[in-house]
Each structure stands twice: as structure tokens, then as C-alpha cells.
Protein backbone atom coordinates (compact mmCIF):
# COMPACT_ATOMS: atom_id res chain seq x y z
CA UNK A 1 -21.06 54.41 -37.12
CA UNK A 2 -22.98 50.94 -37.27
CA UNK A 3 -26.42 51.30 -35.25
CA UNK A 4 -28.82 48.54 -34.10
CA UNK A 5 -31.87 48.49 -36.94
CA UNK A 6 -35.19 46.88 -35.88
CA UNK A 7 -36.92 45.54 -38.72
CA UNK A 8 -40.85 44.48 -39.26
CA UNK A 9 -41.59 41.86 -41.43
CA UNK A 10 -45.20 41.81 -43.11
CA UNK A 11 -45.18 38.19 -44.13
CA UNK A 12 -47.36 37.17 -47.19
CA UNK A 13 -47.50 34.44 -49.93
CA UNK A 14 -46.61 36.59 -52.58
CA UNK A 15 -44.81 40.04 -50.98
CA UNK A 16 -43.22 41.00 -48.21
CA UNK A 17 -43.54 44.27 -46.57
CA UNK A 18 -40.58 45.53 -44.29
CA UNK A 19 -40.06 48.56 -42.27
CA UNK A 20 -36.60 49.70 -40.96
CA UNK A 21 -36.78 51.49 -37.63
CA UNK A 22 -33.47 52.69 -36.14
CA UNK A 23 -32.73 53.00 -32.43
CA UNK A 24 -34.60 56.28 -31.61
CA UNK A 25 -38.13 54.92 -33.38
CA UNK A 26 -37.22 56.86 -36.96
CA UNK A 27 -38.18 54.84 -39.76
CA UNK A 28 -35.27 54.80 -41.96
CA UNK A 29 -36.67 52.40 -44.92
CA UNK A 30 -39.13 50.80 -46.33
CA UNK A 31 -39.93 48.44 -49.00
CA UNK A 32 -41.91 45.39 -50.42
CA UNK A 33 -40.16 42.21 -51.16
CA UNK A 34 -40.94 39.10 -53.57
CA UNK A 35 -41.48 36.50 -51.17
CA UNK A 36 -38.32 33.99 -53.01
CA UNK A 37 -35.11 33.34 -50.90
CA UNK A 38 -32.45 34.93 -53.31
CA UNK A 39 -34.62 38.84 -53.05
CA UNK A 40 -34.80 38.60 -49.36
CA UNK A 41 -31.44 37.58 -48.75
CA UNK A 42 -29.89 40.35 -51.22
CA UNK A 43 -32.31 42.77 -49.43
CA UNK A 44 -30.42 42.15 -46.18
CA UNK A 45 -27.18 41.67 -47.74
CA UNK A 46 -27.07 45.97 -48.20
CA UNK A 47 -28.07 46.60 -44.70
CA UNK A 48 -25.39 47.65 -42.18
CA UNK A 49 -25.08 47.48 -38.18
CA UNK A 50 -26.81 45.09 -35.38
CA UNK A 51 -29.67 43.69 -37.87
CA UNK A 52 -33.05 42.72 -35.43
CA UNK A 53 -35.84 41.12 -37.35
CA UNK A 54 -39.35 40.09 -36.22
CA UNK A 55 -42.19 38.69 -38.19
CA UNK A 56 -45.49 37.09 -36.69
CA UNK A 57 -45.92 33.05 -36.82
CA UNK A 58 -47.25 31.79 -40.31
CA UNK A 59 -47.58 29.03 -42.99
CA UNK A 60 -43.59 30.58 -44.28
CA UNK A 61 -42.59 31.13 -40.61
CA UNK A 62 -40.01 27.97 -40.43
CA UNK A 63 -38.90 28.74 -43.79
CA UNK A 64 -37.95 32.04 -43.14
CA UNK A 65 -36.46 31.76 -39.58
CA UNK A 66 -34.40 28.95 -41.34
CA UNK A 67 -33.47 31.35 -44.59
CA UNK A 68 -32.78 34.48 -42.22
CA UNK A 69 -31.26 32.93 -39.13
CA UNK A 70 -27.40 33.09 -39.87
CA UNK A 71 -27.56 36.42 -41.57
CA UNK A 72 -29.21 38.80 -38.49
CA UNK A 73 -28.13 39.49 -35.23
CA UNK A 74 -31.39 38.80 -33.37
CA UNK A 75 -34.65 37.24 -34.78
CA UNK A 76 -37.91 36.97 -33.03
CA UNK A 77 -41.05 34.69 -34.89
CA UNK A 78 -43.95 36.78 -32.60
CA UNK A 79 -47.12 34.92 -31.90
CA UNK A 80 -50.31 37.29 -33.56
CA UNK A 81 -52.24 36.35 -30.81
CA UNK A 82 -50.41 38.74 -28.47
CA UNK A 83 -49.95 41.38 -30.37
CA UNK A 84 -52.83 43.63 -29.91
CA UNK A 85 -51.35 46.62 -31.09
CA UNK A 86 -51.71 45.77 -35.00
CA UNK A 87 -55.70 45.37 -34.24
CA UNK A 88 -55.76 49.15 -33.29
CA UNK A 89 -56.59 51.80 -35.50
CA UNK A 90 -55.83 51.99 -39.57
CA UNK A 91 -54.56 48.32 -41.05
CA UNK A 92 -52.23 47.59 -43.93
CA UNK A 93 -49.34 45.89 -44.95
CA UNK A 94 -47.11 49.06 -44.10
CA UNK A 95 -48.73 49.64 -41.38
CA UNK A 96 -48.21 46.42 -39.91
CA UNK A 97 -44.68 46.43 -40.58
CA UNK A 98 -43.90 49.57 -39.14
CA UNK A 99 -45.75 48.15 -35.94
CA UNK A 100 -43.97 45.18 -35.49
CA UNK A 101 -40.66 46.57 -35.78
CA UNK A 102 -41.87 49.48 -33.27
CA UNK A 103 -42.99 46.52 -31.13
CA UNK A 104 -39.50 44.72 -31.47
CA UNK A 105 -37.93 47.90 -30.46
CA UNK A 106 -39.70 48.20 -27.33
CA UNK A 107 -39.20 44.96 -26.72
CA UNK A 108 -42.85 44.23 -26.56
CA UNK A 109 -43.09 40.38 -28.35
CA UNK A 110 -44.38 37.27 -27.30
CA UNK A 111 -41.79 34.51 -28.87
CA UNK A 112 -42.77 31.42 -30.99
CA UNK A 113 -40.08 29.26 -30.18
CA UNK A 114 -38.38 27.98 -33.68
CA UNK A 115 -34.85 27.16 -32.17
CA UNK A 116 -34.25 23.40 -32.35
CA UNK A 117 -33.58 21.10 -35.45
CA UNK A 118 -32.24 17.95 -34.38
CA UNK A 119 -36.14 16.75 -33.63
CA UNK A 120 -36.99 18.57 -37.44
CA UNK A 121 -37.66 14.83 -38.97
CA UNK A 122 -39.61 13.57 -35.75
CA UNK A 123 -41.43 16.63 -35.47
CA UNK A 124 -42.87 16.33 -39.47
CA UNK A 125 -43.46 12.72 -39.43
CA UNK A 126 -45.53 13.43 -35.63
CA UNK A 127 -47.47 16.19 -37.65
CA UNK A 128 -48.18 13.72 -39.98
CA UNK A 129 -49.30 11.05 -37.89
CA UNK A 130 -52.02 13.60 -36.37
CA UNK A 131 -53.14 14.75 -39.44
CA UNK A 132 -53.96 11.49 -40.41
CA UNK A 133 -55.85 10.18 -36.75
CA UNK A 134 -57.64 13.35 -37.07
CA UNK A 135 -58.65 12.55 -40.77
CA UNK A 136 -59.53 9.02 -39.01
CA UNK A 137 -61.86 10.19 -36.65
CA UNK A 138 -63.35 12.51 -38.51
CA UNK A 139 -64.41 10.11 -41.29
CA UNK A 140 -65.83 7.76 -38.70
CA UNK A 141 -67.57 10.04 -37.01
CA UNK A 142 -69.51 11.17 -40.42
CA UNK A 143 -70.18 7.40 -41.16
CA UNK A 144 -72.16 7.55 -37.24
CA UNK A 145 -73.58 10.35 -38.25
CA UNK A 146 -74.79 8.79 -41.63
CA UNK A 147 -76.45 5.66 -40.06
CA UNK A 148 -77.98 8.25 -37.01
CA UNK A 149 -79.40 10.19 -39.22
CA UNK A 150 -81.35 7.51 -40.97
CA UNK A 151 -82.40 6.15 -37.53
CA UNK A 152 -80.32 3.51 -37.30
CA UNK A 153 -78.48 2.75 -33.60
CA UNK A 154 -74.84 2.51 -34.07
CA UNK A 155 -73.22 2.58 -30.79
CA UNK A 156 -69.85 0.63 -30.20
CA UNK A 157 -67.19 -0.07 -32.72
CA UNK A 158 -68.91 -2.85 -34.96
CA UNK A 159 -70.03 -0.09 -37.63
CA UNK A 160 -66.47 0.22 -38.56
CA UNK A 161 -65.13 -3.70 -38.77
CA UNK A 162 -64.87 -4.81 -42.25
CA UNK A 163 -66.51 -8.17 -41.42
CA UNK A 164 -69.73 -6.40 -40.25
CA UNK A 165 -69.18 -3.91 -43.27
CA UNK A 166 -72.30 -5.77 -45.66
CA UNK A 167 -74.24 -6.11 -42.92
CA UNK A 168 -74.51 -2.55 -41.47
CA UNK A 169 -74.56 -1.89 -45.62
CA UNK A 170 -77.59 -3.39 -45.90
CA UNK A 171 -79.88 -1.71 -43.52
CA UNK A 172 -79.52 1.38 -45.39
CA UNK A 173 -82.20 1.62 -47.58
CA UNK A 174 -81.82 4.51 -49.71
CA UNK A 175 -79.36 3.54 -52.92
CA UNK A 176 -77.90 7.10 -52.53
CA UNK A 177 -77.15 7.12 -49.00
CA UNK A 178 -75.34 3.02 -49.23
CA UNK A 179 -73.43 4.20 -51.93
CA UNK A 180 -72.23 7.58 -49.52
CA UNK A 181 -71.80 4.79 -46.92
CA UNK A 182 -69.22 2.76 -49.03
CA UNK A 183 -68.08 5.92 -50.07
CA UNK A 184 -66.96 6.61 -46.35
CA UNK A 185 -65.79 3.12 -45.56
CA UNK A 186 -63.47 3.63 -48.64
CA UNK A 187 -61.77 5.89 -46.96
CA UNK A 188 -61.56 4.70 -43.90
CA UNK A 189 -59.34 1.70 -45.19
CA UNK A 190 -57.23 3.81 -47.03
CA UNK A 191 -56.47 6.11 -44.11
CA UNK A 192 -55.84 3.00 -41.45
CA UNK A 193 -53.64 1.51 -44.19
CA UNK A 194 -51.98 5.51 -43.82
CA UNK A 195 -51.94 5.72 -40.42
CA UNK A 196 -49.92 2.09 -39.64
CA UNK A 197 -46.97 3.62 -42.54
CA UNK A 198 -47.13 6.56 -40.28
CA UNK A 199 -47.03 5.49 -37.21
CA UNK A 200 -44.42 2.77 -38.06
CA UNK A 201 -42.09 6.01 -39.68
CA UNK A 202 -42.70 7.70 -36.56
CA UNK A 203 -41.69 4.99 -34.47
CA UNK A 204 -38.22 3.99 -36.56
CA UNK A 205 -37.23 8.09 -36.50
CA UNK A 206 -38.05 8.09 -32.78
CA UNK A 207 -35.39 4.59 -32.25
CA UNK A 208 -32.49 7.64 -33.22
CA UNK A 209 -33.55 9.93 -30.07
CA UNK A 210 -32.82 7.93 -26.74
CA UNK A 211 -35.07 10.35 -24.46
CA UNK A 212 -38.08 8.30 -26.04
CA UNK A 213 -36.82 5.15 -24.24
CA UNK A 214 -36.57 7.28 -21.62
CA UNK A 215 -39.65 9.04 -21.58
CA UNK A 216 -41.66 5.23 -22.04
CA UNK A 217 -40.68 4.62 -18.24
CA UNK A 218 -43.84 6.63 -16.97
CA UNK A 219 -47.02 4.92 -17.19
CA UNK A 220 -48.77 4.64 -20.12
CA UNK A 221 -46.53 6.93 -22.05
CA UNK A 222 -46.03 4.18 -24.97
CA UNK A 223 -43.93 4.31 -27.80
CA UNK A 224 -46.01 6.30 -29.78
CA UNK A 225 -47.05 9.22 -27.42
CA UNK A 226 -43.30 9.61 -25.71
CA UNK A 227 -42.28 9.95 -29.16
CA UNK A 228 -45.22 12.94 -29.85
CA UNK A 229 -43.90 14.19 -26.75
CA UNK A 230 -40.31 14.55 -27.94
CA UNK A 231 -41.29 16.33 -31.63
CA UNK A 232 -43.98 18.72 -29.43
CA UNK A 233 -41.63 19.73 -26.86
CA UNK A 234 -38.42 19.14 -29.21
CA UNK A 235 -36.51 20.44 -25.74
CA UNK A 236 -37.01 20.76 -21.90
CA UNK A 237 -34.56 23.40 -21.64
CA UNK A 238 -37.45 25.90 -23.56
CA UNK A 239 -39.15 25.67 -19.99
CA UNK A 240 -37.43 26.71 -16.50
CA UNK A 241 -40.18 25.46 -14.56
CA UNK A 242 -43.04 23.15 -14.66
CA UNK A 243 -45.62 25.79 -14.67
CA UNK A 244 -44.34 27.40 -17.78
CA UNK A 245 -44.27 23.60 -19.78
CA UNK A 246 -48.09 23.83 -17.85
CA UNK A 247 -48.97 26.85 -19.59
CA UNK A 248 -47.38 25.32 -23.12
CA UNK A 249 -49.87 22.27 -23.03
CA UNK A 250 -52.88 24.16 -21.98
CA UNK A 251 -53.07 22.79 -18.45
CA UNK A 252 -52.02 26.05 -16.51
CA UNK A 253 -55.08 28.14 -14.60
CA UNK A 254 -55.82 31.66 -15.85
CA UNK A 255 -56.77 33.60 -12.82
CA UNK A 256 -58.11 37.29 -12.06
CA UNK A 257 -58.29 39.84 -9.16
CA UNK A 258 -58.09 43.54 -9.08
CA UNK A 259 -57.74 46.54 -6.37
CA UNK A 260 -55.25 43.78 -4.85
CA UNK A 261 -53.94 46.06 -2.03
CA UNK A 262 -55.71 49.08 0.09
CA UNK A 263 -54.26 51.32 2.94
CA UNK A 264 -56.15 51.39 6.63
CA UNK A 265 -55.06 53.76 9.03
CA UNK A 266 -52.29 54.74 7.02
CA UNK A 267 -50.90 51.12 6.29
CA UNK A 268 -50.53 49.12 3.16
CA UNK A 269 -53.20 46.12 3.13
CA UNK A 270 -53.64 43.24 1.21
CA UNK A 271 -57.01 42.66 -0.35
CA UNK A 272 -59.48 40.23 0.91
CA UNK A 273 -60.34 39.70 -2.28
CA UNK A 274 -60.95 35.99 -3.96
CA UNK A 275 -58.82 35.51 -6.75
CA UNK A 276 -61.46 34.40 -9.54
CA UNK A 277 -60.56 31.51 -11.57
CA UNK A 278 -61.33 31.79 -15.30
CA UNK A 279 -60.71 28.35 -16.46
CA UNK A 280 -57.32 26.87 -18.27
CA UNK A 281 -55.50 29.13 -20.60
CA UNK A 282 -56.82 29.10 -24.41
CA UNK A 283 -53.89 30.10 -25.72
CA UNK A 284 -51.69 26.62 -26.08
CA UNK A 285 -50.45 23.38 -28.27
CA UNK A 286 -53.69 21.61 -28.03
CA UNK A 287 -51.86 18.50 -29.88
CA UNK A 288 -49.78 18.22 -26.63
CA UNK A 289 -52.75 18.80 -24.17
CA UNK A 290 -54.55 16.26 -25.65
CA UNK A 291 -51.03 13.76 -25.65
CA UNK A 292 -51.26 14.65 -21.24
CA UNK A 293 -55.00 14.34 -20.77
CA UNK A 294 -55.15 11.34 -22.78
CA UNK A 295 -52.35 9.52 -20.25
CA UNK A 296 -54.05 11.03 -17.27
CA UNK A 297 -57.40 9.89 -18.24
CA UNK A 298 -55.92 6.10 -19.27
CA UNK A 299 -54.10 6.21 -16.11
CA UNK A 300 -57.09 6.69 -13.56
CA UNK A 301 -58.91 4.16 -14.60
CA UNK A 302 -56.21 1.00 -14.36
CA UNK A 303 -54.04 -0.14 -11.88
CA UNK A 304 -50.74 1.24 -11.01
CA UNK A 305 -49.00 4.26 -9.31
CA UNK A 306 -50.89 7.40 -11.26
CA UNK A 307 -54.72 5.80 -10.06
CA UNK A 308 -53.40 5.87 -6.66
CA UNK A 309 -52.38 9.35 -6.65
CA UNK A 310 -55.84 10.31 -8.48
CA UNK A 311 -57.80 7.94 -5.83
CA UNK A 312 -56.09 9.72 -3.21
CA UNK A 313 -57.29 13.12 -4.59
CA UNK A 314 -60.71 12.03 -4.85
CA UNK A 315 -60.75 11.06 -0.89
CA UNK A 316 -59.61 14.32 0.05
CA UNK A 317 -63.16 15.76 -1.97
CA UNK A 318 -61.65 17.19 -4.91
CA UNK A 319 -63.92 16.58 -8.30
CA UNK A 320 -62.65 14.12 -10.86
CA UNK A 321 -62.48 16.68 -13.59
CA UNK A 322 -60.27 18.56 -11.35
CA UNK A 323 -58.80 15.82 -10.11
CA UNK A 324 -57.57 14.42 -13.71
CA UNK A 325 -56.44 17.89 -14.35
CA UNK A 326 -53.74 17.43 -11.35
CA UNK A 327 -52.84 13.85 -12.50
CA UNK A 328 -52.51 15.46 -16.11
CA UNK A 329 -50.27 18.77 -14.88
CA UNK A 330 -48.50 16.00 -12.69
CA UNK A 331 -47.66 13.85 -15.86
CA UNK A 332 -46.14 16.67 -17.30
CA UNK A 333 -43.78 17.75 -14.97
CA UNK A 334 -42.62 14.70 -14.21
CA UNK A 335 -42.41 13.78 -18.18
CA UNK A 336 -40.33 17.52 -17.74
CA UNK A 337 -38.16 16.56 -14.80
CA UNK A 338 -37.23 13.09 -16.17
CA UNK A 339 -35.49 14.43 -19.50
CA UNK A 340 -34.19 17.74 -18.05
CA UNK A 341 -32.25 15.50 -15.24
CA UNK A 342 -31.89 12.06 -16.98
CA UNK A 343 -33.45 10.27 -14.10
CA UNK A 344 -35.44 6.98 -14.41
CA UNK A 345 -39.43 7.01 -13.17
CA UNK A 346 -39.48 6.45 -9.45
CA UNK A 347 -43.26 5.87 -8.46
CA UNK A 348 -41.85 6.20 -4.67
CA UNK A 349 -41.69 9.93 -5.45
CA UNK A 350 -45.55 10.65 -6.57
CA UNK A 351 -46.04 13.25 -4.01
CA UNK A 352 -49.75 14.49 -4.26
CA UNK A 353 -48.51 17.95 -2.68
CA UNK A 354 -46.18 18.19 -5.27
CA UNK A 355 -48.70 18.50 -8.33
């Protein structure tokens, strides 16, 4: 008779470990695995019955999910942060393996979503837009740091313009540290000269996915970060409600309270207890928290429907931090709402109450 098997996958660049755990928590095999497509895929070809496979999020975890997706019943990519039991006690590849599938059994795993490919081409060329801006700013902010650290004031964006380039050149003294300096600006050409093919790739892939034109009805949402939105997200549907797509960007509240409920004169009580608020929650896409911030932050300072609703939280006394936050969680949802329901951007319908 077929059985269910749960099976742990020890992920590394070279090997694989795996443990096969059947339904009462036996382990029934085990075995290490060249990490190369055609070994995996015969490995899994002589197993029998309902085939459930977990492995934690990695550098291969696309590339797996991908290879092993048609050929098991159920597969779950785990996310490492949550999974506190492999921290406890003895550590090893078999170990490990044994643990995740005991974890998959028990239905104890927090899920990496890897379900959607129709955004796969948006979603690369978005991570390689990033990669590049990042590389941007970081280069210019070690050219600041050059000229600060020789004492010279460089505040405002004139360091960087190649028509200001011999000038700022020259008050650097030191041979060593001008050449370092045109070192730096060397690179900063080439990666500007990268980051208009990328964005301009980004921009013709994101033409072929009409929620984009869509999405560029909310304010300030532009071409460029509706289309981030779409390869981050990839779909609405991996949300049910706004506070979960909240928790996904790094905007949602962690709270915590304890001894919630006590009994007086023989009746259940609720506490009077404060719930204590420990900040947002670290664990998130921080690519797409900055995307929402970055709107909400643009969008309280000029004109139009989103600095009224973040005026209108200031007069009530809220803080401006706090009150971007709001305008930031309220970008989201409706950024959710609009390509969950197809609707067009109504600014009639900017309830504060509703953030």
C-alpha cells in the first residue's frame, strides 16, 4: 500500500542530504545526493506513494522548486528564519534533514512563496535594476566620503556632475587620493550608463503586463516603481487581506502582551493590560518596503490627494513618522485592492479611517 513520505532536503552547493520520514515519524531512508538535476530526479524517480518535500530558502531554491515541482505531490520552500528547531541541540547535514522533514510532517513550516512564473522575466530584470541603484549609491556615497574625509564640504549633488568633475578633482591634493577619486567617478559613469539599459529593459518587459498601466493610476507610482511592484508582489491573490501584504513589505506592527485574561469572583476577565508595541516586523522584502515608503514620503510633501490624507493625520496629533507609516500601509492596500478588483484610483475614496 502507497503511504504519504515526508522528505527533508539539506540543500548545499555541492550535496544534498535527504531524510525520508513516513507517516508515523519512522525514518525510512536516507541518503546524500550530488547537487546536478539528472541524480535528484532519478533519486525521486524510485520513490513510491504521496511524495512531500521541503527544503529551506537558498541561492538553488528557484532552481530546485522549478526541477522538483511536477514530480511531488506537495512541496514547501521553508523560510530558515522560522525554523527554530534546527538551532536546537546537535547540528549536521543529517540532522537537519531529518528535522525538516519531521517539521513538514507536523506541519510546522513557514512558506516562501515560489508559485508564479508569468512575472519570472520582470522579476530578474527588477532584481537587476536594484542591484545596480544600490551599486549607484553606494559608489557615490564612498566618493562623499573620500572628499569628507580630506575636509572638503561636499553637500548637494555637484560632486557627482561630470562638468564639475575637474574641478572638485582638483582640490584634492594628495596624487593618491585624486587618482582613488577618478577611480570612483569611473565607475560611476559606467554604472549610470548600466542603470538607463536596465531600467529601459525593465520598462519594455513591464509594456507585456497591463496591471502596470494599471497600477501607474495612484500617485506617484511611475512607470518604474508600479513595474517593481508587479515583479515583488508577482500576485495579489498570495495575500487575503491587506494586513498580510502589510506584514510582506515590512509595514505591519509587531505587538506584545501576556497574562491576557484573569478570573474575579469566579468570572473570566480580560486584562487591563497595554498591549506593548515593539516596532514594525524585521522579518520582510525590504526591496518592497522601501518601493511604499519611498511613494509615501514623495507623496506628503507635493500636492495632491495622498498630502491631504497625511495633513489630515497630522491635525488630529499623530507624529509624521507615524503618520507616513499610515500613508505608506495606505499605499499598499490600495496598490492591493486596485489589481485584486481591477478598479481604477478613485481619490474620492481616501478614507483616513480606513488605513
Amino acid at each position: 500500500m502507497n503511504s504519504e513520505k515526508y522528505i527533508g532536503l539539506d540543500v548545499h552547493q555541492a550535496t544534498i542530504s535527504v531524510a525520508v520520514m513516513d507517516s508515523t515519524g519512522k525514518v525510512v531512508m536516507e541518503s546524500i545526493l550530488e547537487t546536478k538535476a539528472a541524480t535528484i530526479l532519478e533519486f525521486f524517480a524510485g520513490l513510491r506513494g504521496t511524495l512531500l518535500v521541503t527544503f529551506e530558502e537558498g541561492t538553488c531554491a528557484a532552481w530546485l522548486y522549478d526541477l522538483l515541482k511536477p514530480h511531488v505531490d506537495k512541496l514547501v520552500v521553508c523560510n530558515p528564519r522560522k525554523n527554530a528547531l534546527l538551532k536546537d541541540g546537535n547540528k549536521s547535514d543529517r540532522i537537519d534533514a531529518r528535522k525538516l522533514a519531521e517539521l513538514l510532517r507536523g506541519n510546522q513550516l513557514k512558506p516562501v512563496y515560489h508559485g508564479e512564473t508569468g512575472v519570472r522575466m520582470l522579476r530578474e530584470l527588477s532584481r537587476s535594476y536594484l542591484t545596480i541603484v544600490k551599486d549607484l549609491s553606494r559608489v557615490m556615497n564612498r566618493l562623499k566620503a573620500l572628499y569628507r574625509s580630506w575636509a572638503i564640504p561636499c553637500a548637494g549633488r555637484d560632486v557627482y556632475y561630470a562638468r564639475h568633475r575637474v574641478e572638485w578633482l582638483a582640490k584634492i591634493r594628495e596624487a593618491g587620493v585624486r587618482r582613488r577619486a577618478a577611480r570612483l567617478y569611473e565607475q560611476l559613469d559606467m554604472l549610470k550608463h548600466l542603470r538607463q539599459q536596465a531600467r529601459r529593459e525593465l520598462l519594455a518587459e513591464s509594456r507585456k503586463h497591463r496591471i502596470t498601466a494599471q497600477l501607474r493610476q495612484i500617485p506617484y507610482l511611475g512607470p518604474i516603481r508600479s513595474a517593481l511592484a508587479v515583479a515583488l508582489i508577482q500576485t495579489p491573490h498570495r495575500f487575503r487581506t491587506k494586513r498580510q501584504l502589510w506584514a510582506y513589505s515590512g509595514l505591519a506592527l509587531e505587538t506584545r502582551i501576556s497574562a491576557e485574561y484573569s478570573y474575579a469572583t469566579g468570572q473570566l476577565r480580560g486584562s487591563k493590560k497595554m498591549i506593548s508595541i515593539r516596532g514594525l516586523n524585521k522579518d520582510h522584502n525590504h526591496d518592497l518596503k522601501g518601493l511604499f515608503k519611498g511613494v509615501a514620503t514623495m507623496a506628503s510633501v507635493r500636492p495632491g490627494p495622498f498630502q491631504d490624507f497625511y495633513q489630515a493625520l497630522l491635525d488630529k496629533g499623530m507624529k509624521p513618522t507615524m503618520a507616513r507609516l499610515t500613508l505608506a500601509r495606505k499605499i499598499a492596500a490600495i496598490t492591493l485592492t486596485l489589481w485584486k478588483k481591477g478598479e481604477s484610483f478613485d481619490a474620492n475614496k481616501l478614507k483616513p479611517q480606513a488605513a
